[in-house]
C-alpha atoms as a PDB file:
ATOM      1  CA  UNK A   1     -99.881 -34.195 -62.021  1.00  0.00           C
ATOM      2  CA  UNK A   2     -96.480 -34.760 -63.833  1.00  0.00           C
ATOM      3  CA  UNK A   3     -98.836 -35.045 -67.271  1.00  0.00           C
ATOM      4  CA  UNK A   4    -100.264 -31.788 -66.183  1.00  0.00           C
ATOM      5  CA  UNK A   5     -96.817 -29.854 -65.630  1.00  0.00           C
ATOM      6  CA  UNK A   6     -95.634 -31.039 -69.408  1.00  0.00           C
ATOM      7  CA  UNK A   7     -98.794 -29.964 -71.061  1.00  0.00           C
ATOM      8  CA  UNK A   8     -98.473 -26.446 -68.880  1.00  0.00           C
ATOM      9  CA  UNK A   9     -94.344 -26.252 -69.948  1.00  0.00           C
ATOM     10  CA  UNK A  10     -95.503 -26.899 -73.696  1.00  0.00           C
ATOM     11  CA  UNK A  11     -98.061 -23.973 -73.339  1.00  0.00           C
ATOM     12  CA  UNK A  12     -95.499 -21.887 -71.890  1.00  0.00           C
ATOM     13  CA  UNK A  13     -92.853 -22.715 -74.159  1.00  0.00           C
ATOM     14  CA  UNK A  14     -95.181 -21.713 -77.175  1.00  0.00           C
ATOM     15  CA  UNK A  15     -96.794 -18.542 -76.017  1.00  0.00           C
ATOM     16  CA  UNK A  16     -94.096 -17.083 -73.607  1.00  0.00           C
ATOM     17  CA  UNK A  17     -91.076 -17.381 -76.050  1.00  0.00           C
ATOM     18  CA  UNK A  18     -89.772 -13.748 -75.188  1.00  0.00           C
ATOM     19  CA  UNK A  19     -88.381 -14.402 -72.258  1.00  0.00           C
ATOM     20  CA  UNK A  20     -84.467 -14.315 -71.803  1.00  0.00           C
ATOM     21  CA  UNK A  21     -84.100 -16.954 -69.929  1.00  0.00           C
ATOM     22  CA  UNK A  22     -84.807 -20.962 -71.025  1.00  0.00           C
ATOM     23  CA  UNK A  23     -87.062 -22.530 -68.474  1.00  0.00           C
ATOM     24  CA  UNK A  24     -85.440 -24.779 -66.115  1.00  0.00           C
ATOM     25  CA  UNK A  25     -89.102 -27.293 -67.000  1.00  0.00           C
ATOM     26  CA  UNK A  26     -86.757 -27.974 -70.450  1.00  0.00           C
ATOM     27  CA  UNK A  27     -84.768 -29.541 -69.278  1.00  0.00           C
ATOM     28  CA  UNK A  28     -87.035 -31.674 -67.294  1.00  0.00           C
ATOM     29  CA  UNK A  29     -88.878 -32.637 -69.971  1.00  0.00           C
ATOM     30  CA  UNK A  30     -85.713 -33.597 -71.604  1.00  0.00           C
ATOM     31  CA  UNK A  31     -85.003 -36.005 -68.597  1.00  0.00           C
ATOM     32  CA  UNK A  32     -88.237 -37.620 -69.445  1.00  0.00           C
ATOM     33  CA  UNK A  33     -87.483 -38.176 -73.216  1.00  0.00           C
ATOM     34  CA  UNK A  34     -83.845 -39.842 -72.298  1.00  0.00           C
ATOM     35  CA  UNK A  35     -85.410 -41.844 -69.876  1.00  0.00           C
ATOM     36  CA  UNK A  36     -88.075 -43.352 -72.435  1.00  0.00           C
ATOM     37  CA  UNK A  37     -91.165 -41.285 -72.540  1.00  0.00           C
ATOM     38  CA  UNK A  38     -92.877 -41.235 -75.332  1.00  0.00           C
ATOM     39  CA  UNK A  39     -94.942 -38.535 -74.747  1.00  0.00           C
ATOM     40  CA  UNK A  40     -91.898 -36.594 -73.994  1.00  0.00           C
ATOM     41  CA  UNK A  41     -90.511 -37.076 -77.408  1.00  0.00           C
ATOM     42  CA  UNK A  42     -93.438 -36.421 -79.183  1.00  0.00           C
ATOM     43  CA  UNK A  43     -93.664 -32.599 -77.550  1.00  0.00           C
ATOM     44  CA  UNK A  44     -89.916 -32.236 -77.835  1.00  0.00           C
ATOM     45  CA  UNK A  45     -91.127 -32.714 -81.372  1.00  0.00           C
ATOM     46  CA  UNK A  46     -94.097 -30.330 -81.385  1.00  0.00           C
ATOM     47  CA  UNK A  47     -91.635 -27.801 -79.316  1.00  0.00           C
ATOM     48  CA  UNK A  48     -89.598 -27.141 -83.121  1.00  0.00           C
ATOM     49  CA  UNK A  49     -92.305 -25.563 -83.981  1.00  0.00           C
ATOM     50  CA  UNK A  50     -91.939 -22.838 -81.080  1.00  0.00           C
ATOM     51  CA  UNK A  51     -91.528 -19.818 -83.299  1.00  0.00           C
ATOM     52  CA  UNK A  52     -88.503 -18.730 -81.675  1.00  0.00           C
ATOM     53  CA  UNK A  53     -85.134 -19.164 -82.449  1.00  0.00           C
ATOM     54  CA  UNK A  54     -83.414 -19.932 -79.023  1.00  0.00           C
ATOM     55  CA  UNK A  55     -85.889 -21.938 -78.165  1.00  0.00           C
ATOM     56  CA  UNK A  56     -86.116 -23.849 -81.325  1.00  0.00           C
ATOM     57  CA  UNK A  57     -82.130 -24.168 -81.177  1.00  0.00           C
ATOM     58  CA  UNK A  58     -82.173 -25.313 -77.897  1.00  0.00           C
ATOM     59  CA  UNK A  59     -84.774 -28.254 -78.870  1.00  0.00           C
ATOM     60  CA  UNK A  60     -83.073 -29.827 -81.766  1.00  0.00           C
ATOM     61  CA  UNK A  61     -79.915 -30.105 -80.096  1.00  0.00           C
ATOM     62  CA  UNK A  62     -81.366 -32.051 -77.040  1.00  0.00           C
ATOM     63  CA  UNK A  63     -82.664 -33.890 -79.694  1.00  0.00           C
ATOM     64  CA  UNK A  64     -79.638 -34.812 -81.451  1.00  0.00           C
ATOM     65  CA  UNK A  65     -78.358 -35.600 -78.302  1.00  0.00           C
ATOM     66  CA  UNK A  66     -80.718 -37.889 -77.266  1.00  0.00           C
ATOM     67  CA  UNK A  67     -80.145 -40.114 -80.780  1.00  0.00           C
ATOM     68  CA  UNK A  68     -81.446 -41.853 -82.894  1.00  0.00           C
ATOM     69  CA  UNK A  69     -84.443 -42.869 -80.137  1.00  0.00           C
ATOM     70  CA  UNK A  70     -85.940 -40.127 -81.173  1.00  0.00           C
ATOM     71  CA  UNK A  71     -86.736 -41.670 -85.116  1.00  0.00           C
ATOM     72  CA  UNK A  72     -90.583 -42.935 -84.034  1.00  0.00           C
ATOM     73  CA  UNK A  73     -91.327 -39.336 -82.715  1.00  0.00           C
ATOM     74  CA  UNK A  74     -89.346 -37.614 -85.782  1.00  0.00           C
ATOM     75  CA  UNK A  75     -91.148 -39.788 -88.349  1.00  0.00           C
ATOM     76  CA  UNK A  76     -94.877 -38.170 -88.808  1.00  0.00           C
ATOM     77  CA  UNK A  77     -93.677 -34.948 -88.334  1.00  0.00           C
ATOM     78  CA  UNK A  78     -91.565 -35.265 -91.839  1.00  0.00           C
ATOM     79  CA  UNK A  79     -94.594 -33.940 -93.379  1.00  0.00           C
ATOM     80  CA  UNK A  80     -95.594 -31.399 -90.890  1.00  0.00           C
ATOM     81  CA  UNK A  81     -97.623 -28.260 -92.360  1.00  0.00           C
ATOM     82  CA  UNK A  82     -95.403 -26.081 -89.955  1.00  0.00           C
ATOM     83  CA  UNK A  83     -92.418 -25.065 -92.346  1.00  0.00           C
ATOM     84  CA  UNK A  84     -89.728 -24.571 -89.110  1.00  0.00           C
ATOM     85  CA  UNK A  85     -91.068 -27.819 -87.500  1.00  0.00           C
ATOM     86  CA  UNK A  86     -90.410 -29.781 -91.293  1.00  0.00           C
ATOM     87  CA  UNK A  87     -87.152 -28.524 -91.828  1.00  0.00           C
ATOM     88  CA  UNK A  88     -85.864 -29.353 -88.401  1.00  0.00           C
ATOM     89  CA  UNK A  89     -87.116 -33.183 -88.176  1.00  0.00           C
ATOM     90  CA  UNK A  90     -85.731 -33.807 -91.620  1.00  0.00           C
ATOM     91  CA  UNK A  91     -82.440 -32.223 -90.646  1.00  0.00           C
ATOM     92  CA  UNK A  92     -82.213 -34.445 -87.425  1.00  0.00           C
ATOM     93  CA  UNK A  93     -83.454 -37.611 -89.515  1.00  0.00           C
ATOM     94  CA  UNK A  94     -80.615 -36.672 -91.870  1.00  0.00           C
ATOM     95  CA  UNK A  95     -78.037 -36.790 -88.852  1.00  0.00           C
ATOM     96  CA  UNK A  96     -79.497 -39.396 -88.098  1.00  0.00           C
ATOM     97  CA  UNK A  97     -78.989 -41.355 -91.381  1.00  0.00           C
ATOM     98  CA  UNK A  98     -82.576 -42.488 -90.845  1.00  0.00           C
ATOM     99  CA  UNK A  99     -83.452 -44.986 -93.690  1.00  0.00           C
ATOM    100  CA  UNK A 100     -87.047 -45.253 -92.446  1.00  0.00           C
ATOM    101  CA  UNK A 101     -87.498 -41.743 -93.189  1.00  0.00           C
ATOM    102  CA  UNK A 102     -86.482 -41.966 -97.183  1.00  0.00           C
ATOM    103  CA  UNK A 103     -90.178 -42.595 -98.673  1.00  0.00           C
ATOM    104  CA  UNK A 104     -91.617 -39.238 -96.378  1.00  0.00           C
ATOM    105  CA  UNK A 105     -88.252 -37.108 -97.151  1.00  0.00           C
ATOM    106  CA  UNK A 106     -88.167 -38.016-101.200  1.00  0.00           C
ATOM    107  CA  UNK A 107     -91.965 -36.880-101.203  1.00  0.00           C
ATOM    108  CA  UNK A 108     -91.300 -33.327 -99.574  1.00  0.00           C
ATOM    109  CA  UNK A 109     -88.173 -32.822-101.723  1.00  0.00           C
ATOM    110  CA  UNK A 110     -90.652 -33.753-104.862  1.00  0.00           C
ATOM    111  CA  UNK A 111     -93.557 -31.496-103.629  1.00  0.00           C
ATOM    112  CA  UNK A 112     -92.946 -27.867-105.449  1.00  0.00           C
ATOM    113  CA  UNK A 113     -95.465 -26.244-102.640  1.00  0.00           C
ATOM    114  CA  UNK A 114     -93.196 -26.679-100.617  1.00  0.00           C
ATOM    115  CA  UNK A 115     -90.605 -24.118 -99.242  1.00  0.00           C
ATOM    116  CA  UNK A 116     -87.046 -24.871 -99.042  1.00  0.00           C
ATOM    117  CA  UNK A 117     -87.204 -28.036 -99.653  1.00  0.00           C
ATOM    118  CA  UNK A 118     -83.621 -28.129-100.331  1.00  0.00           C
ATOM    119  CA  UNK A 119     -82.789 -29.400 -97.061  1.00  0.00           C
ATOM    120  CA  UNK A 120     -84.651 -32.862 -98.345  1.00  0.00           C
ATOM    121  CA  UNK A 121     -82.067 -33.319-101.118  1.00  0.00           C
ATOM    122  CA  UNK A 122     -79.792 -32.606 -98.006  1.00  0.00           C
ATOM    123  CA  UNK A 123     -81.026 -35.172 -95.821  1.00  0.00           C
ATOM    124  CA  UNK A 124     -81.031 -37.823 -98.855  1.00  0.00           C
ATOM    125  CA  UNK A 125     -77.575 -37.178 -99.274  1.00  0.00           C
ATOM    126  CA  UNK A 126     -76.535 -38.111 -95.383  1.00  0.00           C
ATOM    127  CA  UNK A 127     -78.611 -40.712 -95.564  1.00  0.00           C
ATOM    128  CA  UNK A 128     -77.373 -42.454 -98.649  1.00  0.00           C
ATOM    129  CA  UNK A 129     -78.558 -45.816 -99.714  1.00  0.00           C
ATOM    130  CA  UNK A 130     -80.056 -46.965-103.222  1.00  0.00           C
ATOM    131  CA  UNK A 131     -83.300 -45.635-101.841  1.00  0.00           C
ATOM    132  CA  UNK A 132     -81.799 -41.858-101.731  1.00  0.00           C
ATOM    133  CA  UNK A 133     -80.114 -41.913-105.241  1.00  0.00           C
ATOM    134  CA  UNK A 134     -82.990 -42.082-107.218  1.00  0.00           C
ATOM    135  CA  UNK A 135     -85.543 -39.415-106.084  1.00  0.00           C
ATOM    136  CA  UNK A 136     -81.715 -36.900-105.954  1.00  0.00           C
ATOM    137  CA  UNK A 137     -81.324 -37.795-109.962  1.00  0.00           C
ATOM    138  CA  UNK A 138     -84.951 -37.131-109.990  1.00  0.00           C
ATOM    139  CA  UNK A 139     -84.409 -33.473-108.769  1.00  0.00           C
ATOM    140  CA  UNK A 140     -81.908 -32.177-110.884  1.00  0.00           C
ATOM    141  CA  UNK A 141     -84.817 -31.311-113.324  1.00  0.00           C
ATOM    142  CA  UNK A 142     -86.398 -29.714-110.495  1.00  0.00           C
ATOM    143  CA  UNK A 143     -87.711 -26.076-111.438  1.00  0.00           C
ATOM    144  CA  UNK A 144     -85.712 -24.647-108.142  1.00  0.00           C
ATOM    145  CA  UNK A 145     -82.352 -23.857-108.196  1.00  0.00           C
ATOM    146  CA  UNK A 146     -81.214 -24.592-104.735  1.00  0.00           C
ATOM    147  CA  UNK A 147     -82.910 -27.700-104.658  1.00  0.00           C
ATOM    148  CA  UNK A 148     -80.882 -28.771-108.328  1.00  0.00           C
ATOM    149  CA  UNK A 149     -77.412 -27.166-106.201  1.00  0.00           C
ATOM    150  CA  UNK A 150     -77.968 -29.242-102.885  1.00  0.00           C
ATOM    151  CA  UNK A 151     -79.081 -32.562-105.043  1.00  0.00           C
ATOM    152  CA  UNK A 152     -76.037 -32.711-106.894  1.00  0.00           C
ATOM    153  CA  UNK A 153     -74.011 -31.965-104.189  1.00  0.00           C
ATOM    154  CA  UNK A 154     -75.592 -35.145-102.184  1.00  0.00           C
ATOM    155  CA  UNK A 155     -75.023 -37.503-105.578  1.00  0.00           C
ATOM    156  CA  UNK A 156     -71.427 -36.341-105.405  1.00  0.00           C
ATOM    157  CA  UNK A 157     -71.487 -36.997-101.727  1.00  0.00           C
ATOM    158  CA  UNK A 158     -72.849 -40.660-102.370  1.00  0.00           C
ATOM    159  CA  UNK A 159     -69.774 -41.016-104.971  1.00  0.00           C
ATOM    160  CA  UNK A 160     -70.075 -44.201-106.922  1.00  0.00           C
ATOM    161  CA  UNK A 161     -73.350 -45.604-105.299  1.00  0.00           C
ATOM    162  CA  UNK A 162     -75.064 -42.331-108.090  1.00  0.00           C
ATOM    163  CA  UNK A 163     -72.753 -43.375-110.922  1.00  0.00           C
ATOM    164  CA  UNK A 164     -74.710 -45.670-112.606  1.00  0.00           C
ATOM    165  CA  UNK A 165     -78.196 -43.803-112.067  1.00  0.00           C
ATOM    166  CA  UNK A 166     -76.490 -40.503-113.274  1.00  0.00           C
ATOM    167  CA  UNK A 167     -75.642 -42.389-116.435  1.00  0.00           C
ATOM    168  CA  UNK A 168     -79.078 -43.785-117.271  1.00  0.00           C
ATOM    169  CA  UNK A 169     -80.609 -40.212-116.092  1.00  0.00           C
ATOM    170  CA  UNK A 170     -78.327 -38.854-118.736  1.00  0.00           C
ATOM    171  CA  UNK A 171     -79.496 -41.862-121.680  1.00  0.00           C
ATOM    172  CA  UNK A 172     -82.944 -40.435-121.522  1.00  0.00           C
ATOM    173  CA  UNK A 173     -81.756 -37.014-122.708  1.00  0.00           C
ATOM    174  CA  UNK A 174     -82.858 -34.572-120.077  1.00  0.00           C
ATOM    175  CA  UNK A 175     -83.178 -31.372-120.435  1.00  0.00           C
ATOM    176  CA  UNK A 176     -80.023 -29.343-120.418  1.00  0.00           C
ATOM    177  CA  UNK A 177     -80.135 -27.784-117.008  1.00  0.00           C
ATOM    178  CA  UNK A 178     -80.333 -31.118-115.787  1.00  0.00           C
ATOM    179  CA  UNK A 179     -77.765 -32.752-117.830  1.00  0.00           C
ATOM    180  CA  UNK A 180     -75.316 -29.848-117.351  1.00  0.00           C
ATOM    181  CA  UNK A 181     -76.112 -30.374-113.126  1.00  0.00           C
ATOM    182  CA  UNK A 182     -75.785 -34.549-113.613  1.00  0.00           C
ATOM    183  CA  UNK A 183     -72.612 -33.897-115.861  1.00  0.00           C
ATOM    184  CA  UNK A 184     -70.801 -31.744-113.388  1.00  0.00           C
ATOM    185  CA  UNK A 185     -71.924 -34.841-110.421  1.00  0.00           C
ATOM    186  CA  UNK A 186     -70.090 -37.158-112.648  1.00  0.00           C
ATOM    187  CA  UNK A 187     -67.089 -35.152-112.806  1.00  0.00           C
ATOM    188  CA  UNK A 188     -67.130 -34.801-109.251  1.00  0.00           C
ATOM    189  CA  UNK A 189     -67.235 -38.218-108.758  1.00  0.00           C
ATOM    190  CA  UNK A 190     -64.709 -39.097-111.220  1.00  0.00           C
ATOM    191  CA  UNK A 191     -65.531 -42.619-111.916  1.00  0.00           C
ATOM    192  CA  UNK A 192     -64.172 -44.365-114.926  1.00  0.00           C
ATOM    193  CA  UNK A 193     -67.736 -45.902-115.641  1.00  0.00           C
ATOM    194  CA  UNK A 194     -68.869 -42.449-116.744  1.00  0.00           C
ATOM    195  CA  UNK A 195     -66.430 -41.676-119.479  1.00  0.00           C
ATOM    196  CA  UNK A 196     -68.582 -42.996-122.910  1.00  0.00           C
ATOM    197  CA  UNK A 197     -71.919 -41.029-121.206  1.00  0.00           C
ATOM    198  CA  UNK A 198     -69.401 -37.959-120.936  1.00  0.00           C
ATOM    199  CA  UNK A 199     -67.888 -38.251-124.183  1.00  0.00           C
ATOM    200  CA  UNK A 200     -71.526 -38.338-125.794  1.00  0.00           C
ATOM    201  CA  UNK A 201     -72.400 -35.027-124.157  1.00  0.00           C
ATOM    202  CA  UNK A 202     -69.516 -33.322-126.361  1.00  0.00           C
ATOM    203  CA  UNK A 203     -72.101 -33.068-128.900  1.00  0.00           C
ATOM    204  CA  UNK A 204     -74.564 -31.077-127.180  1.00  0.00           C
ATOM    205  CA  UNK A 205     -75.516 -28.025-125.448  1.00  0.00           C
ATOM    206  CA  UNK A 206     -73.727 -29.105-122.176  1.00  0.00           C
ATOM    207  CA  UNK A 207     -70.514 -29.557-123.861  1.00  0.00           C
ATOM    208  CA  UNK A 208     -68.530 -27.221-122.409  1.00  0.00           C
ATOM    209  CA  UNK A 209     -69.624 -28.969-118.346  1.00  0.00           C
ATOM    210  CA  UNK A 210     -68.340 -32.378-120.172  1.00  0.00           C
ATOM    211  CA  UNK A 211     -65.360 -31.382-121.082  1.00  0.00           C
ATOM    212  CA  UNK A 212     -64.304 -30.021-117.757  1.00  0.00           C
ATOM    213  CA  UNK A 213     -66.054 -33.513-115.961  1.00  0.00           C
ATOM    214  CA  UNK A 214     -63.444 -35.264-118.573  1.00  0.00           C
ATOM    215  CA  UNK A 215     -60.323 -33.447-117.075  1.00  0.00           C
ATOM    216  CA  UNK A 216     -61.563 -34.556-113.232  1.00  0.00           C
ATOM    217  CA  UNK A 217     -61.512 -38.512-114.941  1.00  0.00           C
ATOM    218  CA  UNK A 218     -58.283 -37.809-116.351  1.00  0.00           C
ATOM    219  CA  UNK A 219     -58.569 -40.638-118.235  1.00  0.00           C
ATOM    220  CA  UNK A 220     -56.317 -40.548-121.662  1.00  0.00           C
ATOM    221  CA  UNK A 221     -58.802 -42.220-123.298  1.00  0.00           C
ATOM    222  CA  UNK A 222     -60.616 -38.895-123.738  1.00  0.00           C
ATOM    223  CA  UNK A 223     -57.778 -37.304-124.866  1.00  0.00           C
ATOM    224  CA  UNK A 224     -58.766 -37.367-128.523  1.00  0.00           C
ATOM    225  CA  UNK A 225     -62.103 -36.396-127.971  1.00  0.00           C
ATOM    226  CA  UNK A 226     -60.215 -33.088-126.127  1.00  0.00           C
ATOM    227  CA  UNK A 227     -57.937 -32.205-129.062  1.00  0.00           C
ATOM    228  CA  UNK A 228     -61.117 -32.518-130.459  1.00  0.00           C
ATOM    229  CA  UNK A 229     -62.938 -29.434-129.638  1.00  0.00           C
ATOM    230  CA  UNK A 230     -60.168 -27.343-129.100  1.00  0.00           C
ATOM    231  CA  UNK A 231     -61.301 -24.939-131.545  1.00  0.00           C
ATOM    232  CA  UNK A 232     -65.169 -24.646-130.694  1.00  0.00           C
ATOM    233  CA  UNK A 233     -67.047 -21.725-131.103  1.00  0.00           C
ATOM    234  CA  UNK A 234     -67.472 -21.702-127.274  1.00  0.00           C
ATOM    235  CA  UNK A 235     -64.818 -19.950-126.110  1.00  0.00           C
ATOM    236  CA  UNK A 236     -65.350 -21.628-122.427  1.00  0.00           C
ATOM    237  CA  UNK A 237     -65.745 -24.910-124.592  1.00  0.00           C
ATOM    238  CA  UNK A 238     -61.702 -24.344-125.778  1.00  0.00           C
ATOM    239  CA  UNK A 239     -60.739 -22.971-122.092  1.00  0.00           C
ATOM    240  CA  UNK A 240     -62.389 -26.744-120.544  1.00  0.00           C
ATOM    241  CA  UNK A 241     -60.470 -28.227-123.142  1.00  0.00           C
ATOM    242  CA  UNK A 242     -57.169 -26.735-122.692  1.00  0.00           C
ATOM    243  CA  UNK A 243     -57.323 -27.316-118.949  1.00  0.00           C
ATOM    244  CA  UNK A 244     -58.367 -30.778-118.911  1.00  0.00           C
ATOM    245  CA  UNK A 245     -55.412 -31.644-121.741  1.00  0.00           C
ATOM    246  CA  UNK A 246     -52.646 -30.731-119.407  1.00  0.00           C
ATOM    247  CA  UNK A 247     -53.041 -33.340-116.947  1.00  0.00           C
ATOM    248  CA  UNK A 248     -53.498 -36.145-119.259  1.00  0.00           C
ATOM    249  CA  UNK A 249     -52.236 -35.441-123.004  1.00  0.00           C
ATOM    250  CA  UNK A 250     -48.612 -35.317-124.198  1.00  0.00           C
ATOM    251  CA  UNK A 251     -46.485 -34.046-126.856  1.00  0.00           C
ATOM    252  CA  UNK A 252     -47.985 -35.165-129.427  1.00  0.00           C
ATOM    253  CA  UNK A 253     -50.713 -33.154-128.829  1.00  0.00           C
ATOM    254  CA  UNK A 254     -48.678 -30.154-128.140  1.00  0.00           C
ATOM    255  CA  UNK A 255     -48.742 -28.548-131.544  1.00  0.00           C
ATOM    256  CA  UNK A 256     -52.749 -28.720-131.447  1.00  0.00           C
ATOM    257  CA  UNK A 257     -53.365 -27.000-128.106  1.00  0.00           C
ATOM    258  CA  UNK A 258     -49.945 -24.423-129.117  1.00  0.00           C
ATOM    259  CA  UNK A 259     -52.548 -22.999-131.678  1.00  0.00           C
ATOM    260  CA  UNK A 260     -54.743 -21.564-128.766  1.00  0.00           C
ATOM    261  CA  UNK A 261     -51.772 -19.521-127.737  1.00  0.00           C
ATOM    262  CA  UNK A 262     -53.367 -16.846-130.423  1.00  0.00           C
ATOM    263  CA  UNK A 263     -57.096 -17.371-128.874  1.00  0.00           C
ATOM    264  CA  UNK A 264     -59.021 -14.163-129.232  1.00  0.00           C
ATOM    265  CA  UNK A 265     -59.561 -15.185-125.812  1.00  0.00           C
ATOM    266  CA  UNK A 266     -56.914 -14.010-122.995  1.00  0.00           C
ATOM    267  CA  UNK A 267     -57.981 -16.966-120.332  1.00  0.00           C
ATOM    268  CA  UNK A 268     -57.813 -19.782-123.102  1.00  0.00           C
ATOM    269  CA  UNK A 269     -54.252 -17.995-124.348  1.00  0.00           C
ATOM    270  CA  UNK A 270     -53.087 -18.599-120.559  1.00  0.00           C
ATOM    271  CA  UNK A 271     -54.237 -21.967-119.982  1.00  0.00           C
ATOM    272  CA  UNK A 272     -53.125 -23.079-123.056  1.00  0.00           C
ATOM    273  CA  UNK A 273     -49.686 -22.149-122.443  1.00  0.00           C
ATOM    274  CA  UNK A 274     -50.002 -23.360-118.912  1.00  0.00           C
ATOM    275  CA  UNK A 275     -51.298 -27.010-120.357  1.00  0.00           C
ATOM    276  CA  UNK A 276     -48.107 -27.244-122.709  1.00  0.00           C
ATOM    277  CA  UNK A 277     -45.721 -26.507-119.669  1.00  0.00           C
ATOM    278  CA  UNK A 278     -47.368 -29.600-118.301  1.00  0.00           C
ATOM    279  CA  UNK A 279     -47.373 -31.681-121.527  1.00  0.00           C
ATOM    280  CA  UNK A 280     -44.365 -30.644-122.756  1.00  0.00           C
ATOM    281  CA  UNK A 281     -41.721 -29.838-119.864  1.00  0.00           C
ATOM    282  CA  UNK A 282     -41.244 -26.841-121.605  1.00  0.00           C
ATOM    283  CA  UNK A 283     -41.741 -23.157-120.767  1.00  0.00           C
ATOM    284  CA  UNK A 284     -44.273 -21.143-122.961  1.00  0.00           C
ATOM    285  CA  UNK A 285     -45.313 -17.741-123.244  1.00  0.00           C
ATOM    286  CA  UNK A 286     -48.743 -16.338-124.251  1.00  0.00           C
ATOM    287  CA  UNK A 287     -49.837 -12.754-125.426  1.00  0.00           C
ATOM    288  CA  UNK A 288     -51.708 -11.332-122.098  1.00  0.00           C
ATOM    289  CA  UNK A 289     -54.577  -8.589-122.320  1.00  0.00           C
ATOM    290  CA  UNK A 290     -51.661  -5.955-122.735  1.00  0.00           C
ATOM    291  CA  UNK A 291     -50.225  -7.428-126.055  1.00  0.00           C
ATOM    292  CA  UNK A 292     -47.205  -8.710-123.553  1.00  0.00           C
ATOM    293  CA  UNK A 293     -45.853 -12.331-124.221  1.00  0.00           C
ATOM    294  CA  UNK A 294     -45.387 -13.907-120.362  1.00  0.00           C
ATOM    295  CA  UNK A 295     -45.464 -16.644-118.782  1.00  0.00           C
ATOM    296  CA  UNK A 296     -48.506 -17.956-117.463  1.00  0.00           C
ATOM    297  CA  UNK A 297     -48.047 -17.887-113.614  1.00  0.00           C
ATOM    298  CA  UNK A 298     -47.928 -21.376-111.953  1.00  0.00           C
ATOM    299  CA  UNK A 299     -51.355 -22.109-109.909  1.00  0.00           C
ATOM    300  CA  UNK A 300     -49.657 -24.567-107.881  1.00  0.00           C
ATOM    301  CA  UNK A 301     -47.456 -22.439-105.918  1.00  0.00           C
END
């Protein structure tokens, strides 16, 4: 009889989703999946899938408040055909940290028939482990832009455990949307490791990404390399560099970076003159957009 009432609340709950009110039998059936039942997990599970958004809601957070007990019953449904069903068992796996669930997750964030799978590179990210790094490096070359955004973000969110992995990624000479994406995670990151990997995209199309990643080491071993490329046809290539030079360089490289101050470019004029400030100690002026000589205005303030 009780098996009976569940099946008839999971009916009702899929085909009688306009009503206002949540039935009270929800809650019941979320009695029976904190005490244990299986069963009751399962069609909390199949209830994600309810096609409407309250409902839905209401599910995954009973869920997430039941735990992590809910992993076996969350597990085969990583791969579900039902798009809303997918993306909320991965999200609660992620929350979950659910190392179990890495192999399933990495194949949905790989598989470009699926729809926004950018909730996979996500759930990698809160997951973490070695097991997460590598299919997140993988998916920087992926042909979707989200799913590029959210991987980098969960390599910078796994800090040093990406480092090395990021650096090899970037040895095999990926393309440059990739190596632009696994340049800016290693600036993020900021770990000394990366410098000679960043130092050797100067050279290339992503130049202008390495530049800025060597201001966030601000390591004055790069410094050189900086003075560098101050003058590069890339105008955002001589902006980077100015940036990154105030932090770490000095006055010896002060009468480089003071020939920016006549860019043909007002924003590398300003942070030119704002670099030397910090270099130098010194106040310096820079011809703005109106032909006026100011003083760049302090971004700290």
């Amino acid at each position: 009889m009780v098996r009976l009432a569940i099946t008839l609340l999971l009916a009702a709950l899929l085909f009688g989703c306009q009503q206002t009110r949540e039935p009270i039998a929800l809650d019941e059936l979320a009695t029976a999946a904190r005490g244990g039942d299986a069963t009751a997990r399962e069609e909390l599970v199949q209830l994600l899938a309810a096609g409407n958004e309250r409902t839905n809601d209401r599910v995954y957070a009973l869920i997430l408040e039941i735990g992590d007990a809910m992993e076996p019953a969350l597990l085969p449904a990583v791969t579900a055909t039902d798009r809303i069903r997918r993306e909320f068992v991965i999200a609660a796996l992620g929350n979950f940290k659910s190392v179990k669930a890495v192999p399933a997750i990495a194949g949905v964030l790989s598989d470009p028939h699926l729809q926004r799978r950018y909730i996979a590179a996500w759930a990698l990210g809160e997951i973490g482990g070695e097991s997460s790094v590598g299919p997140l490096v993988s998916s920087l070359s992926d042909t979707d832009q989200e799913v590029r955004k959210y991987a980098t973000r969960s390599l910078i969110k796994l800090n040093r455990q990406s480092v090395k992995p990021l650096v090899d990624f970037l040895e095999q000479k990926p393309g440059p949307v990739a190596a632009a994406a696994a340049v800016r995670a290693l600036g993020d990151i900021a770990d000394p490791q990366s410098l000679e990997i960043l130092l050797v995209q100067l050279q290339g199309p992503v130049r202008a990404d390495a530049v800025t990643a060597l201001g966030k080491l601000k390591d004055a071993r790069a410094v050189s390399a900086l003075v560098s490329v101050l003058h590069d046809p890339d105008w955002r290539v001589r902006m980077n560099a100015a940036t990154a030079l105030g932090p770490i360089g000095g006055p010896e490289q002060a009468s480089q970076l003071e020939t920016l101050l006549e860019d043909e470019v007002n924003v590398v004029r300003e942070w030119a003159a704002r670099s030397l400030e910090m270099m130098t100690g010194k106040r310096y002026t820079y011809r703005n957009e109106a032909g006026e000589y100011v003083q760049p205005y302090n971004i700290y303030h």
